[in-house]
N, C-alpha and C. Protein backbone atom coordinates (compact mmCIF):
# COMPACT_ATOMS: atom_id res chain seq x y z
N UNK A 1 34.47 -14.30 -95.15
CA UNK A 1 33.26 -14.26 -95.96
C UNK A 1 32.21 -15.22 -95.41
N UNK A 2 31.30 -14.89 -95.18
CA UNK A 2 30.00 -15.80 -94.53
C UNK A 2 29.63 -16.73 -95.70
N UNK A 3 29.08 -17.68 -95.34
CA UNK A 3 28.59 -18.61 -96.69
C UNK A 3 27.01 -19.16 -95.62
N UNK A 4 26.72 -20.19 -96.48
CA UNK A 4 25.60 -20.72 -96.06
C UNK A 4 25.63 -21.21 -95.09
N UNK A 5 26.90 -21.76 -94.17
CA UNK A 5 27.23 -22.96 -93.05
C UNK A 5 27.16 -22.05 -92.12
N UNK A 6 27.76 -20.69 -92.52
CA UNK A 6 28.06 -20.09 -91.15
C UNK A 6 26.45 -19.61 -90.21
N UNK A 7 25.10 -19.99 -91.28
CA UNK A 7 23.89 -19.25 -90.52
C UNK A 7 23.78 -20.71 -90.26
N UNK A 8 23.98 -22.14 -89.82
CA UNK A 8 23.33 -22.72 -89.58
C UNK A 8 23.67 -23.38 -87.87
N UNK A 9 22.82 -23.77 -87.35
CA UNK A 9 23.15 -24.32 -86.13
C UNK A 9 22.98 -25.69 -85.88
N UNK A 10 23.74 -26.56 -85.25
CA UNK A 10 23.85 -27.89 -85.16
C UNK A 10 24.57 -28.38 -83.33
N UNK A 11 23.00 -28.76 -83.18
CA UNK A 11 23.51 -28.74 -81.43
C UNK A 11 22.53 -30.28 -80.77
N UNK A 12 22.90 -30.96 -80.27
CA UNK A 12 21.78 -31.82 -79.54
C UNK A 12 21.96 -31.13 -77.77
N UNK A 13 20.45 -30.86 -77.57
CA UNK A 13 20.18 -30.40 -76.14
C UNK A 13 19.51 -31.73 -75.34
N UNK A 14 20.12 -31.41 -74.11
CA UNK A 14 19.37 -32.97 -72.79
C UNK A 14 18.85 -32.38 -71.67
N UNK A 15 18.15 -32.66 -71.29
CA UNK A 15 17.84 -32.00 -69.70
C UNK A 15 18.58 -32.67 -68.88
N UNK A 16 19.04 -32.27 -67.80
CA UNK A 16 20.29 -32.28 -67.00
C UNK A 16 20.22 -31.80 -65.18
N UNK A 17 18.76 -32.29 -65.06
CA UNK A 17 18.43 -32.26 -63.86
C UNK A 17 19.31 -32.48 -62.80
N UNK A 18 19.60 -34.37 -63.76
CA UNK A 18 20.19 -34.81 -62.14
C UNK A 18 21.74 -35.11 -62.56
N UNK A 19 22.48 -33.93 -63.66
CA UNK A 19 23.47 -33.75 -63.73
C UNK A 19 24.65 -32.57 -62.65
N UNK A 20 25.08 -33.27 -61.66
CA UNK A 20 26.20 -32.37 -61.33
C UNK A 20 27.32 -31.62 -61.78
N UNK A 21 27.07 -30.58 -61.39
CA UNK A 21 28.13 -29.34 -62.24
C UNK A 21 29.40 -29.70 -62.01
N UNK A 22 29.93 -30.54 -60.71
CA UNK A 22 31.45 -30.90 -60.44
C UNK A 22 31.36 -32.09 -61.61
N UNK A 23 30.69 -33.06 -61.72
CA UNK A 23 30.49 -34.12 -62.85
C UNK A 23 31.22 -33.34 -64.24
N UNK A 24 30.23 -32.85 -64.37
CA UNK A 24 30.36 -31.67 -65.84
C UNK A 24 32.02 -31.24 -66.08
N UNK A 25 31.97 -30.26 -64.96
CA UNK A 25 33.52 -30.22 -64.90
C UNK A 25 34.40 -30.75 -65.21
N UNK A 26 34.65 -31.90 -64.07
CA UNK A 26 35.87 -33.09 -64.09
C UNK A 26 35.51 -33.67 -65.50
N UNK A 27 34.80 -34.14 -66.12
CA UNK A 27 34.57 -34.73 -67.49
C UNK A 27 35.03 -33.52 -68.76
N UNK A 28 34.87 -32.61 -68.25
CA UNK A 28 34.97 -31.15 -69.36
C UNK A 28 36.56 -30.85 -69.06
N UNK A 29 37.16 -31.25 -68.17
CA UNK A 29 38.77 -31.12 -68.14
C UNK A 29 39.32 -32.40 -68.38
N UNK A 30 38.86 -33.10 -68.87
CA UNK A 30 39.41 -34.66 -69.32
C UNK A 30 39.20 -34.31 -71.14
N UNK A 31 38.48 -33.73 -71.79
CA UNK A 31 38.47 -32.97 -73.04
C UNK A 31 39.57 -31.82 -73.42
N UNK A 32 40.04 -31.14 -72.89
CA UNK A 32 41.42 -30.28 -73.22
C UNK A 32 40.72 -29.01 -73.86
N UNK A 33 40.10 -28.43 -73.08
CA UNK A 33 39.73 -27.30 -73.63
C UNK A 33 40.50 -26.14 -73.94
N UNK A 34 39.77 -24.88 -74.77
CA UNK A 34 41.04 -23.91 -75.03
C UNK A 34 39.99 -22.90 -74.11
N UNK A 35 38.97 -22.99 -73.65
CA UNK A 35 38.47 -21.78 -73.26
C UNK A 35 37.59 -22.08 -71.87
N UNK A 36 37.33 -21.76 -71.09
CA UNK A 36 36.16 -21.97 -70.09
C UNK A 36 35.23 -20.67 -69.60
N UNK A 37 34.27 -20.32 -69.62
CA UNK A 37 33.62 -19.37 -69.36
C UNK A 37 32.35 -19.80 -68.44
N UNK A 38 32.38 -18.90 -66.91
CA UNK A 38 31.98 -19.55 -65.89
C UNK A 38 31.34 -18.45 -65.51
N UNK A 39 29.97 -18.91 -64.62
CA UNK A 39 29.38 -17.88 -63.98
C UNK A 39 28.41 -16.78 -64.65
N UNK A 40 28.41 -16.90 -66.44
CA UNK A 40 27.91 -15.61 -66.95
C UNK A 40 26.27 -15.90 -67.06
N UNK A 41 24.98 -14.78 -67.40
CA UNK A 41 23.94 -15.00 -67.08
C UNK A 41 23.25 -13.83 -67.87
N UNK A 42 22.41 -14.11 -68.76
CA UNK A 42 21.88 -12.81 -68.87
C UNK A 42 20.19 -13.29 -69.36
N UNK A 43 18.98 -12.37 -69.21
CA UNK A 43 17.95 -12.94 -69.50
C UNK A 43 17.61 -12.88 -70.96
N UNK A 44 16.89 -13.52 -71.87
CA UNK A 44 16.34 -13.97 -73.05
C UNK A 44 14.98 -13.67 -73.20
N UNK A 45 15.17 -12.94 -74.03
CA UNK A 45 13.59 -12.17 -74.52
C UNK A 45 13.11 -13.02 -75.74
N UNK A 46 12.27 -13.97 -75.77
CA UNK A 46 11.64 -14.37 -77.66
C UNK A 46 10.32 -13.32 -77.65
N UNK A 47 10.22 -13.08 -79.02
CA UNK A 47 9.99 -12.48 -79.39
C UNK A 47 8.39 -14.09 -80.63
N UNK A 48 7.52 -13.33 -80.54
CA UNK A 48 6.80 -14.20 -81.69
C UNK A 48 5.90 -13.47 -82.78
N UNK A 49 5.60 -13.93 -83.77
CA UNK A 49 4.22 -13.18 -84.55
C UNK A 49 3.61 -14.30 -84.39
N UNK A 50 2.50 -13.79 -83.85
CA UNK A 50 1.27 -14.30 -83.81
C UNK A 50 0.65 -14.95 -85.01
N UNK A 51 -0.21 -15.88 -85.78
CA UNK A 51 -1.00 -16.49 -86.27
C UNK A 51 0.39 -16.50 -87.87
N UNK A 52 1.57 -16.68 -87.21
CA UNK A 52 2.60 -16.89 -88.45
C UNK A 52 3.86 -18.05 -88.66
N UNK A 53 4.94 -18.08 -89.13
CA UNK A 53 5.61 -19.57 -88.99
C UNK A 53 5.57 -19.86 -87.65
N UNK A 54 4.84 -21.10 -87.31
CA UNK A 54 5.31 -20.75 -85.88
C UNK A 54 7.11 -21.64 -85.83
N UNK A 55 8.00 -21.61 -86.65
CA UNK A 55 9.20 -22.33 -86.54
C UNK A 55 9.90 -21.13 -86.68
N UNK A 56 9.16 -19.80 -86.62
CA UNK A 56 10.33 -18.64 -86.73
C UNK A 56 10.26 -18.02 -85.76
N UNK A 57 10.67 -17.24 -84.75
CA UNK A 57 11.22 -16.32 -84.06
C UNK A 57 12.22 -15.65 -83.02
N UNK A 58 12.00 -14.44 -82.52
CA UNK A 58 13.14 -13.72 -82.50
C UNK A 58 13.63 -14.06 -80.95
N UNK A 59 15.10 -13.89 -80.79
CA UNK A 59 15.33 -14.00 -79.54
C UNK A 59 16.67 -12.30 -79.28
N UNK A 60 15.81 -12.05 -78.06
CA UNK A 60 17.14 -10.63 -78.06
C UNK A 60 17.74 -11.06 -76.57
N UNK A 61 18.85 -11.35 -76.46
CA UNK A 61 20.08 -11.19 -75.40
C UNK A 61 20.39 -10.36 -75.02
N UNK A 62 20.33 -10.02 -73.81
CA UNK A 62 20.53 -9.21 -72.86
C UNK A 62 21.68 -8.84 -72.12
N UNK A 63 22.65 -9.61 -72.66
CA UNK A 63 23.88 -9.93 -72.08
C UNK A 63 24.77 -7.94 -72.11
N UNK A 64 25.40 -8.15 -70.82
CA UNK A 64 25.61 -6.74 -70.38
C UNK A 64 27.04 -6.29 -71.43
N UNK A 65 27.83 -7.40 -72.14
CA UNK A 65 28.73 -6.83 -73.29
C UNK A 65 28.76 -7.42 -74.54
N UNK A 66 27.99 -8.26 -74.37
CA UNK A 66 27.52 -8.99 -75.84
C UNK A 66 26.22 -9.16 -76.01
N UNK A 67 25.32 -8.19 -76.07
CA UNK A 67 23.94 -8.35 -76.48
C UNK A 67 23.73 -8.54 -77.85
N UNK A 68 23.18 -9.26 -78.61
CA UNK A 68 22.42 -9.67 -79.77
C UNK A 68 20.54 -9.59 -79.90
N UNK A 69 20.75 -9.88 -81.40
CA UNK A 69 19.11 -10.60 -81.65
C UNK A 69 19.58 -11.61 -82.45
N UNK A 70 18.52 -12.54 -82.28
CA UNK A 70 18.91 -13.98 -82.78
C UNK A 70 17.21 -13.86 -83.84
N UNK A 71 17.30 -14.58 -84.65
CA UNK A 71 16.48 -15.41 -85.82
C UNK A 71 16.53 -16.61 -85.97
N UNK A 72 15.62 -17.45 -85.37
CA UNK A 72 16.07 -19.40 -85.80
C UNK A 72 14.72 -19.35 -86.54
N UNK A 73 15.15 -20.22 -87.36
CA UNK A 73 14.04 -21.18 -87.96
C UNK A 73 14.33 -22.65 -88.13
N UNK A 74 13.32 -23.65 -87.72
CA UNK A 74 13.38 -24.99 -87.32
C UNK A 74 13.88 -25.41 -89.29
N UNK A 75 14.44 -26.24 -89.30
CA UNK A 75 14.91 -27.19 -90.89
C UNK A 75 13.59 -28.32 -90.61
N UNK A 76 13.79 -28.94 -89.81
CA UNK A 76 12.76 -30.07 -89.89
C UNK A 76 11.73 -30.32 -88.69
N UNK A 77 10.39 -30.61 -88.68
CA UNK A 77 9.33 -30.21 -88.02
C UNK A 77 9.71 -31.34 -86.62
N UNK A 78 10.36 -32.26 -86.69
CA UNK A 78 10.26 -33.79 -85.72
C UNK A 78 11.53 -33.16 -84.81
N UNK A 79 12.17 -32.30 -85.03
CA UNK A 79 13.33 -31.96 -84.12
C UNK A 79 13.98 -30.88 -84.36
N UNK A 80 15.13 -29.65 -83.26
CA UNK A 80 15.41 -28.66 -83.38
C UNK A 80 16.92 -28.71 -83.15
N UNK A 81 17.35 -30.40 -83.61
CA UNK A 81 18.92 -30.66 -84.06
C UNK A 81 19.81 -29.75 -84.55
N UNK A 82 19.10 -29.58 -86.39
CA UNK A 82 19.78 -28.44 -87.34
C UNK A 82 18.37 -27.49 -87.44
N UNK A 83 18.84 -26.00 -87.12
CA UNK A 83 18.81 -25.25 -87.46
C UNK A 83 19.29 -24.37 -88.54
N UNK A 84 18.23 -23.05 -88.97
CA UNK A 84 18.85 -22.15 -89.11
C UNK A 84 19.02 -20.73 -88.39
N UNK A 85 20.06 -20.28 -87.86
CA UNK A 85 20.56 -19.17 -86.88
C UNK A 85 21.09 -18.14 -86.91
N UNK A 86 20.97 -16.91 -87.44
CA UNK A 86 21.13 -15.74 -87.86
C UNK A 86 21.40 -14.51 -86.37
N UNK A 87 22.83 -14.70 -86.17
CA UNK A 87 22.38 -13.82 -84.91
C UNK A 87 23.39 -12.04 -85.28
N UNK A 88 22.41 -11.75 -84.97
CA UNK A 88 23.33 -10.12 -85.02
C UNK A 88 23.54 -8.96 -83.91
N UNK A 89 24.94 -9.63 -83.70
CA UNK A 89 25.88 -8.48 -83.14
C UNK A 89 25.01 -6.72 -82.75
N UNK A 90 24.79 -6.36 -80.98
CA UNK A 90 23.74 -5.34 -81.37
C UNK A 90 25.25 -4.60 -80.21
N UNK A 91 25.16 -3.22 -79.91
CA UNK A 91 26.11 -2.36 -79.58
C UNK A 91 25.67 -2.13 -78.44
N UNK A 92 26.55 -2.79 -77.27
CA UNK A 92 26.08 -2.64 -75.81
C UNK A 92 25.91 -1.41 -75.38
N UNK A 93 26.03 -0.13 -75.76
CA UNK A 93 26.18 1.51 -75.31
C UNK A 93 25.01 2.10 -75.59
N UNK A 94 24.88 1.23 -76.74
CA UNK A 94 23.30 2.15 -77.47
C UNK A 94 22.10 1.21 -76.84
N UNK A 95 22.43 0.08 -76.94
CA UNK A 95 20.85 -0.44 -77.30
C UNK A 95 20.15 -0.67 -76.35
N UNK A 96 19.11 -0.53 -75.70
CA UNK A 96 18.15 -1.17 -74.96
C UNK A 96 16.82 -1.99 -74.86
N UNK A 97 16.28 -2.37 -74.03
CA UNK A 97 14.87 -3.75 -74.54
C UNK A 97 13.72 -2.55 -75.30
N UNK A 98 13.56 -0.74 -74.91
CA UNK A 98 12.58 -0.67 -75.27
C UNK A 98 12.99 -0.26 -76.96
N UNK A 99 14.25 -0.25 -77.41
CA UNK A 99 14.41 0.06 -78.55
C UNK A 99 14.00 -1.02 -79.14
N UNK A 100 14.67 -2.43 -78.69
CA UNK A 100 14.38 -4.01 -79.84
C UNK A 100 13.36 -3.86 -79.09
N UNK A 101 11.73 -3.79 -78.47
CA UNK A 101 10.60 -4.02 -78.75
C UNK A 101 10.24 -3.38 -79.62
N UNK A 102 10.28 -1.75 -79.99
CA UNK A 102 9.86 -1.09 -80.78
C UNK A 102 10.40 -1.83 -82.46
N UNK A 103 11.39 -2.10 -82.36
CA UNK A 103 12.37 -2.59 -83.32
C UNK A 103 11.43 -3.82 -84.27
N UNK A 104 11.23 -4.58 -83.43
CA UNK A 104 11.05 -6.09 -83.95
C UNK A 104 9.24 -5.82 -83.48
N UNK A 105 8.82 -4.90 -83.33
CA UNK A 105 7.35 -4.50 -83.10
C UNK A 105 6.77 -4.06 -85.15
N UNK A 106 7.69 -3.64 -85.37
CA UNK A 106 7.92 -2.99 -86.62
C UNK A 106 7.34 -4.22 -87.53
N UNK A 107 8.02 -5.05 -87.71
CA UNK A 107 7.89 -6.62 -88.04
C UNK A 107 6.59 -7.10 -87.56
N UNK A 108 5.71 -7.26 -86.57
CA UNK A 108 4.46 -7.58 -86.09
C UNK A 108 5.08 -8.97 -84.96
N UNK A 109 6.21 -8.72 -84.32
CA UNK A 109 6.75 -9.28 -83.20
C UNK A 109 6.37 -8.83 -81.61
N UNK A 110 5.65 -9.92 -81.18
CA UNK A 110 5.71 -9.13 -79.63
C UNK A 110 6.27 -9.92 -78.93
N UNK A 111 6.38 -9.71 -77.88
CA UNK A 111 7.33 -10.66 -76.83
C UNK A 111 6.22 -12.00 -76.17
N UNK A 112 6.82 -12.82 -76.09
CA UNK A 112 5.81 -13.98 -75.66
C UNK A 112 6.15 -14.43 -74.03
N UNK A 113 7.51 -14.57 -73.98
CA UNK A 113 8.45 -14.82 -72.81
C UNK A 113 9.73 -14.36 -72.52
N UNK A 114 10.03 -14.38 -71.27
CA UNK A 114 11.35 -14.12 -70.99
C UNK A 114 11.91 -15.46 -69.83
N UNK A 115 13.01 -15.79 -69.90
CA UNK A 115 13.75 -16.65 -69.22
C UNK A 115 15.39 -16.08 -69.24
N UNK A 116 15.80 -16.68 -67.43
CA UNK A 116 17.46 -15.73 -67.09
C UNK A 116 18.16 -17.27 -67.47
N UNK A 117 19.21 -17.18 -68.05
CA UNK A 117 20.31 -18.27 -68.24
C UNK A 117 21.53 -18.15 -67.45
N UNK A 118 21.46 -18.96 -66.57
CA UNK A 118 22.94 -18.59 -66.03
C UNK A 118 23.86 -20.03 -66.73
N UNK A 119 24.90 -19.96 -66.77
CA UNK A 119 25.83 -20.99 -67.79
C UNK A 119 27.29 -21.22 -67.26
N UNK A 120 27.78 -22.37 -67.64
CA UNK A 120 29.05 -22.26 -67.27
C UNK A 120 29.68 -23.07 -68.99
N UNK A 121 30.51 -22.58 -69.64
CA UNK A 121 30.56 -22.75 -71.22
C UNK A 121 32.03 -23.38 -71.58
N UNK A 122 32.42 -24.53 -72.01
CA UNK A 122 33.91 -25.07 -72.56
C UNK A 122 33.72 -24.71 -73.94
N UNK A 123 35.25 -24.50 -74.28
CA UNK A 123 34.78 -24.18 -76.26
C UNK A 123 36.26 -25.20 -76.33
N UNK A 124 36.20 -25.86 -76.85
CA UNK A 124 36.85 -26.92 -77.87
C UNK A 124 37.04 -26.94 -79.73
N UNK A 125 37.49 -27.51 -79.95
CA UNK A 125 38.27 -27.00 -81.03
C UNK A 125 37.01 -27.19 -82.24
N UNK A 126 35.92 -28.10 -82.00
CA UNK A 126 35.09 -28.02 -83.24
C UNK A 126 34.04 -27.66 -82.21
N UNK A 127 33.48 -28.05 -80.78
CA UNK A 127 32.28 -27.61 -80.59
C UNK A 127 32.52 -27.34 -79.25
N UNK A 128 31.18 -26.73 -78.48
CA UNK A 128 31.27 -26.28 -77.32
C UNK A 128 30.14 -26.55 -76.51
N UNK A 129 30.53 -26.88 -75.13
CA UNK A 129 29.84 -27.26 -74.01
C UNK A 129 28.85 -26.61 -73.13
N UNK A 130 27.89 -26.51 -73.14
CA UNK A 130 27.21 -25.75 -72.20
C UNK A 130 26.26 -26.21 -70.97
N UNK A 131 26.29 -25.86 -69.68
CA UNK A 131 25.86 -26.44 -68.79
C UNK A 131 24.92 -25.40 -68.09
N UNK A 132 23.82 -25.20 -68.26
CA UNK A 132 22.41 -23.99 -67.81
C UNK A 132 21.68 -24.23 -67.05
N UNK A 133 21.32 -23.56 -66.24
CA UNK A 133 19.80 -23.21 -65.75
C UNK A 133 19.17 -22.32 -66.04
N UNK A 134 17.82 -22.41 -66.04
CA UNK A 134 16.81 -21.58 -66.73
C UNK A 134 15.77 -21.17 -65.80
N UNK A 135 15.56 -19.97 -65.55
CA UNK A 135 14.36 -19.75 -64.64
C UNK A 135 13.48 -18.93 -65.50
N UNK A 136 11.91 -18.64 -64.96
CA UNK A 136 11.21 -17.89 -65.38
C UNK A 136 11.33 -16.79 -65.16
N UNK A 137 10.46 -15.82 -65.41
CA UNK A 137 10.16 -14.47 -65.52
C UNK A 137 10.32 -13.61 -63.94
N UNK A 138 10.03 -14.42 -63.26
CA UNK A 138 10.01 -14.45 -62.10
C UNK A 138 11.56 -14.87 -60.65
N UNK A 139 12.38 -15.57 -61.66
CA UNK A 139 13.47 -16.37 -62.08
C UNK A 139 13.10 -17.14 -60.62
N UNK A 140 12.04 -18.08 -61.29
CA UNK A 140 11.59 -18.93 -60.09
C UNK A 140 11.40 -20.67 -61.07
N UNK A 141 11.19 -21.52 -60.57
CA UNK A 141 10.84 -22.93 -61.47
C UNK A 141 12.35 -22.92 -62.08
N UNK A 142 13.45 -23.26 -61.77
CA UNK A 142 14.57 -23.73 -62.41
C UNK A 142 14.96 -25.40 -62.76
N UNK A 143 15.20 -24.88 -63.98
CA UNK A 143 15.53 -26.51 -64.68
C UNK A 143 16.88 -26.12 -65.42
N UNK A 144 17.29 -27.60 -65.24
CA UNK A 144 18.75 -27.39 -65.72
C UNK A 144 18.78 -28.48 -67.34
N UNK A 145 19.74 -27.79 -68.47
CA UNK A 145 20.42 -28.15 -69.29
C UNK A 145 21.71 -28.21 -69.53
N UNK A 146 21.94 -29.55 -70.73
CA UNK A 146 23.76 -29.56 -71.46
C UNK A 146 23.21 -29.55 -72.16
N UNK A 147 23.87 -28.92 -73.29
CA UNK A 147 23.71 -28.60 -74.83
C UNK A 147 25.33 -28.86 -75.39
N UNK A 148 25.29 -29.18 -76.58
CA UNK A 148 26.55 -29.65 -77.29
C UNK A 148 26.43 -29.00 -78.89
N UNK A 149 27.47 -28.14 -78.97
CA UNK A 149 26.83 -27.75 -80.82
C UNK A 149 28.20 -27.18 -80.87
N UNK A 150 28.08 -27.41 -82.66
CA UNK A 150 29.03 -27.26 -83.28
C UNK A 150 29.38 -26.02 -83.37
N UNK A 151 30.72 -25.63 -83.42
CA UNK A 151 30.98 -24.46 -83.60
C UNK A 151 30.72 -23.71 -85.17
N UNK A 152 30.07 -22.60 -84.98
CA UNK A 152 29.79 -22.27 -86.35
C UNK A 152 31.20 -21.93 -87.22
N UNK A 153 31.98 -21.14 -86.67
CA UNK A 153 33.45 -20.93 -87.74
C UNK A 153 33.93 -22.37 -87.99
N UNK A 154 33.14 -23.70 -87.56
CA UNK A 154 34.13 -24.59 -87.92
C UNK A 154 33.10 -25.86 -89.37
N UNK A 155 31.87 -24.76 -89.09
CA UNK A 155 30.87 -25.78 -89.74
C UNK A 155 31.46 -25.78 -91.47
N UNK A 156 31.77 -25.04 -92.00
CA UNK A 156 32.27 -24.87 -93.22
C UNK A 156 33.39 -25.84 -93.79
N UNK A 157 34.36 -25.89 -92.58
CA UNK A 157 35.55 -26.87 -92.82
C UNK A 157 35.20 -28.12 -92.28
N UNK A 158 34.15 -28.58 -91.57
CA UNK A 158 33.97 -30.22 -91.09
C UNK A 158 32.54 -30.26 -92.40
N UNK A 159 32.10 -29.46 -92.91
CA UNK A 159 31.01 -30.06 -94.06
C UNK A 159 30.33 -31.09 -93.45
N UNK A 160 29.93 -31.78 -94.46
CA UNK A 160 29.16 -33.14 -93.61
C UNK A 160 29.19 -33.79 -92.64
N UNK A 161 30.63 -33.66 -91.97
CA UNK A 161 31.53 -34.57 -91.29
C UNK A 161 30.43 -34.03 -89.81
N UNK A 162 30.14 -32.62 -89.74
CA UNK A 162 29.65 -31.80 -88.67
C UNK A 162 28.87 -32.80 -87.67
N UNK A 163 27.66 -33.63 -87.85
CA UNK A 163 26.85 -34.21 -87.18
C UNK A 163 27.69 -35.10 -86.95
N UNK A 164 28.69 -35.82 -87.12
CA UNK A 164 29.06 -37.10 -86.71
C UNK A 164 30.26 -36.64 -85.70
N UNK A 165 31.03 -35.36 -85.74
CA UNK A 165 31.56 -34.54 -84.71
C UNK A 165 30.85 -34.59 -83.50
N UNK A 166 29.89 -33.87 -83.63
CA UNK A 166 28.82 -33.96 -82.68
C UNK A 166 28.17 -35.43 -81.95
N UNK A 167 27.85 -35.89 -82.78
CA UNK A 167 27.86 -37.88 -81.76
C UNK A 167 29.14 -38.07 -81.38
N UNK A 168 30.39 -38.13 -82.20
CA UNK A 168 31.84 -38.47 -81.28
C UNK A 168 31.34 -37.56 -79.54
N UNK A 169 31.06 -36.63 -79.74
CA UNK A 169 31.35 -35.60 -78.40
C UNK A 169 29.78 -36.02 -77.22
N UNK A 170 28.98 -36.82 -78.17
CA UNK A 170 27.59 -37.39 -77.28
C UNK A 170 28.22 -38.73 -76.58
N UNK A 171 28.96 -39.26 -77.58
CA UNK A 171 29.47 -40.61 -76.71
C UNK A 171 30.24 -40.19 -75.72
N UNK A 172 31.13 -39.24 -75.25
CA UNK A 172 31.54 -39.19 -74.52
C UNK A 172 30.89 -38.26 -73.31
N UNK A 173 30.04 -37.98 -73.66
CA UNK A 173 28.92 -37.74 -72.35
C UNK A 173 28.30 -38.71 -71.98
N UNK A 174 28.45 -40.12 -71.94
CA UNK A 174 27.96 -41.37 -71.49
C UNK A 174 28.36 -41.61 -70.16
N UNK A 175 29.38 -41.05 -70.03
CA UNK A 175 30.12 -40.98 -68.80
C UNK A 175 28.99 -40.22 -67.22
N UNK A 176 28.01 -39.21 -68.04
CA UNK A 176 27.18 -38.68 -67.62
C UNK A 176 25.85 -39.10 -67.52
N UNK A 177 25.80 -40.27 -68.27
CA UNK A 177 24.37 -40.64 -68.18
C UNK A 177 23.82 -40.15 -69.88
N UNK A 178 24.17 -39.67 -70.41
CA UNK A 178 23.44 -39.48 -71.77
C UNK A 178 23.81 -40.06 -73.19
N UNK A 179 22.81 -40.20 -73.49
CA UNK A 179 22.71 -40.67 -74.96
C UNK A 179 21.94 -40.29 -75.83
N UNK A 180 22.00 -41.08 -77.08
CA UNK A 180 21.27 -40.44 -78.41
C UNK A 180 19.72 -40.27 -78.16
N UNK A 181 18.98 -41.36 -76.95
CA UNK A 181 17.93 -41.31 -76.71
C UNK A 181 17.58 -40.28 -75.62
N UNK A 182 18.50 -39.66 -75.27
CA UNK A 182 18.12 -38.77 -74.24
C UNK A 182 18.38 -37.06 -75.09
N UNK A 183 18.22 -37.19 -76.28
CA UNK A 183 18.86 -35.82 -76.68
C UNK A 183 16.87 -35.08 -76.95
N UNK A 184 16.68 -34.09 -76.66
CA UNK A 184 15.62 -33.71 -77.01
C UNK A 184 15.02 -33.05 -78.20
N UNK A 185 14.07 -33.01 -78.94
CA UNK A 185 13.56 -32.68 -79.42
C UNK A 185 13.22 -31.16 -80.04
N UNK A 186 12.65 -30.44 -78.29
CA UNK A 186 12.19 -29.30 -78.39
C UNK A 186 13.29 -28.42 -78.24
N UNK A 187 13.23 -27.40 -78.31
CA UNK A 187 13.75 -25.89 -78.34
C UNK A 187 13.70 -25.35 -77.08
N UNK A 188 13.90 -24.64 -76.43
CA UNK A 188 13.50 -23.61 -75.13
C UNK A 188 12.44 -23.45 -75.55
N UNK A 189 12.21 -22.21 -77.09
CA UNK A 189 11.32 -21.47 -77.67
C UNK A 189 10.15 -22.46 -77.45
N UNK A 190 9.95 -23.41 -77.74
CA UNK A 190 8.96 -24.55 -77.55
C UNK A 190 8.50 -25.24 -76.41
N UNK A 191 9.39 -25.36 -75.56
CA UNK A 191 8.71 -25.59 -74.18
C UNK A 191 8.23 -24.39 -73.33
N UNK A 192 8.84 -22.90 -73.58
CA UNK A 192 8.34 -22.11 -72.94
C UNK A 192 7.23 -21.18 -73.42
N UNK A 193 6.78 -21.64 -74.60
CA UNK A 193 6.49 -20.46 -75.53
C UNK A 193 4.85 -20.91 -74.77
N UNK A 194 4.23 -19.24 -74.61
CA UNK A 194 2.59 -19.39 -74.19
C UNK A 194 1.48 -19.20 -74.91
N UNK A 195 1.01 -20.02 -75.35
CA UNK A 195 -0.27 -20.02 -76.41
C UNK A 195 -1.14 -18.61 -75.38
N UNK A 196 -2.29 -18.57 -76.42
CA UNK A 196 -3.02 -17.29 -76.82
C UNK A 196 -3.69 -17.31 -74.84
N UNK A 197 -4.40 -19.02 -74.66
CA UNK A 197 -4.96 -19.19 -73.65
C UNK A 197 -4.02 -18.76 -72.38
N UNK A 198 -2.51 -19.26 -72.46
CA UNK A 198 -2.00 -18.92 -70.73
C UNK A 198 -2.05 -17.29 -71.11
N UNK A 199 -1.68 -16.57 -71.75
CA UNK A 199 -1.20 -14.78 -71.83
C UNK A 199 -2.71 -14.55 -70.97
N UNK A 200 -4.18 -15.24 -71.20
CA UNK A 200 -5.63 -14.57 -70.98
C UNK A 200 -5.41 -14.58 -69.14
């Protein structure tokens, strides 16, 4: 049964420039993972309405057996810590980008950007690891991220406890160079997103 915990998201993101992926690794097998997922990549469509929340919009995944659309909306204006995250399951056989444009066109959504993610992903028993690069449209200008967030099937049973899960698992990325002061702020959606002036 879904409840309220299961739409929410709880992740601190770092930029991770001058983080090495063997680093990442060797530190991510000193954690005891149950899962590793390496190599996967698919591009990210957001989706925006124009002159509306701007803390809401859509993201559709492209991923070649797990494609989705995602819905976030920011909880608090100073940071994109907790969310809320609504993602729905879309049917890799049927669906394609010109159906979800038409789709989420319906809504007064148009596409603002696209960016390719390639990832290499640990899942651990309350949260999971992610290590990205991000290119443009062009899949040119690459910058790299770690992201750390709680697992949603587990947000229900850690309750409050959730954010302080999440710092246990930041301290031990110290090992890497990061801390509470290095966790960011913005969103993807927010650093990539193009006002009215770059689209002209």
């Amino acid at each position: 049964m879904e409840t309220q915990d299961s739409f929410r998201e709880i992740e601190y993101k770092y930029k991770a420039d001058n983080i090495k992926l063997t680093d990442f690794n060797n530190l991510m097998e000193e954690w005891e993972y149950s899962e590793k997922i390496d190599g996967i990549g698919s591009w990210d469509i957001y989706y925006f309405k124009e002159d509306e929340d701007e803390d809401l919009f859509v993201r559709y995944r492209m991923s070649s057996d797990r494609p989705e659309l995602t819905k976030k909306r920011k909880l608090k204006s100073s940071n994109n810590w907790i969310r809320i995250e609504v993602d729905l399951p879309l049917d890799p056989d049927r669906v394609n980008e010109s159906i979800v444009n038409r789709f989420v066109g319906l809504d007064g959504y148009k596409e603002n950007f696209r960016i390719y993610k390639s990832c290499v992903v640990y899942h651990f028993k309350y949260i999971n690891a992610v290590l990205y690069y991000v290119s443009d449209h062009e899949m040119e200008g690459k910058q790299k991220f770690l992201e750390i967030e709680v697992n949603k099937d587990k947000l229900e049973e850690l309750g409050d406890k959730a954010s302080e899960v999440l710092k246990e698992y930041e301290q031990k990325l110290s090992k890497l160079g990061i801390s509470p002061q290095n966790r960011l702020k913005k969103s993807l959606f927010e650093m990539y997103k193009k006002t009215n002036k770059e689209k002209l």
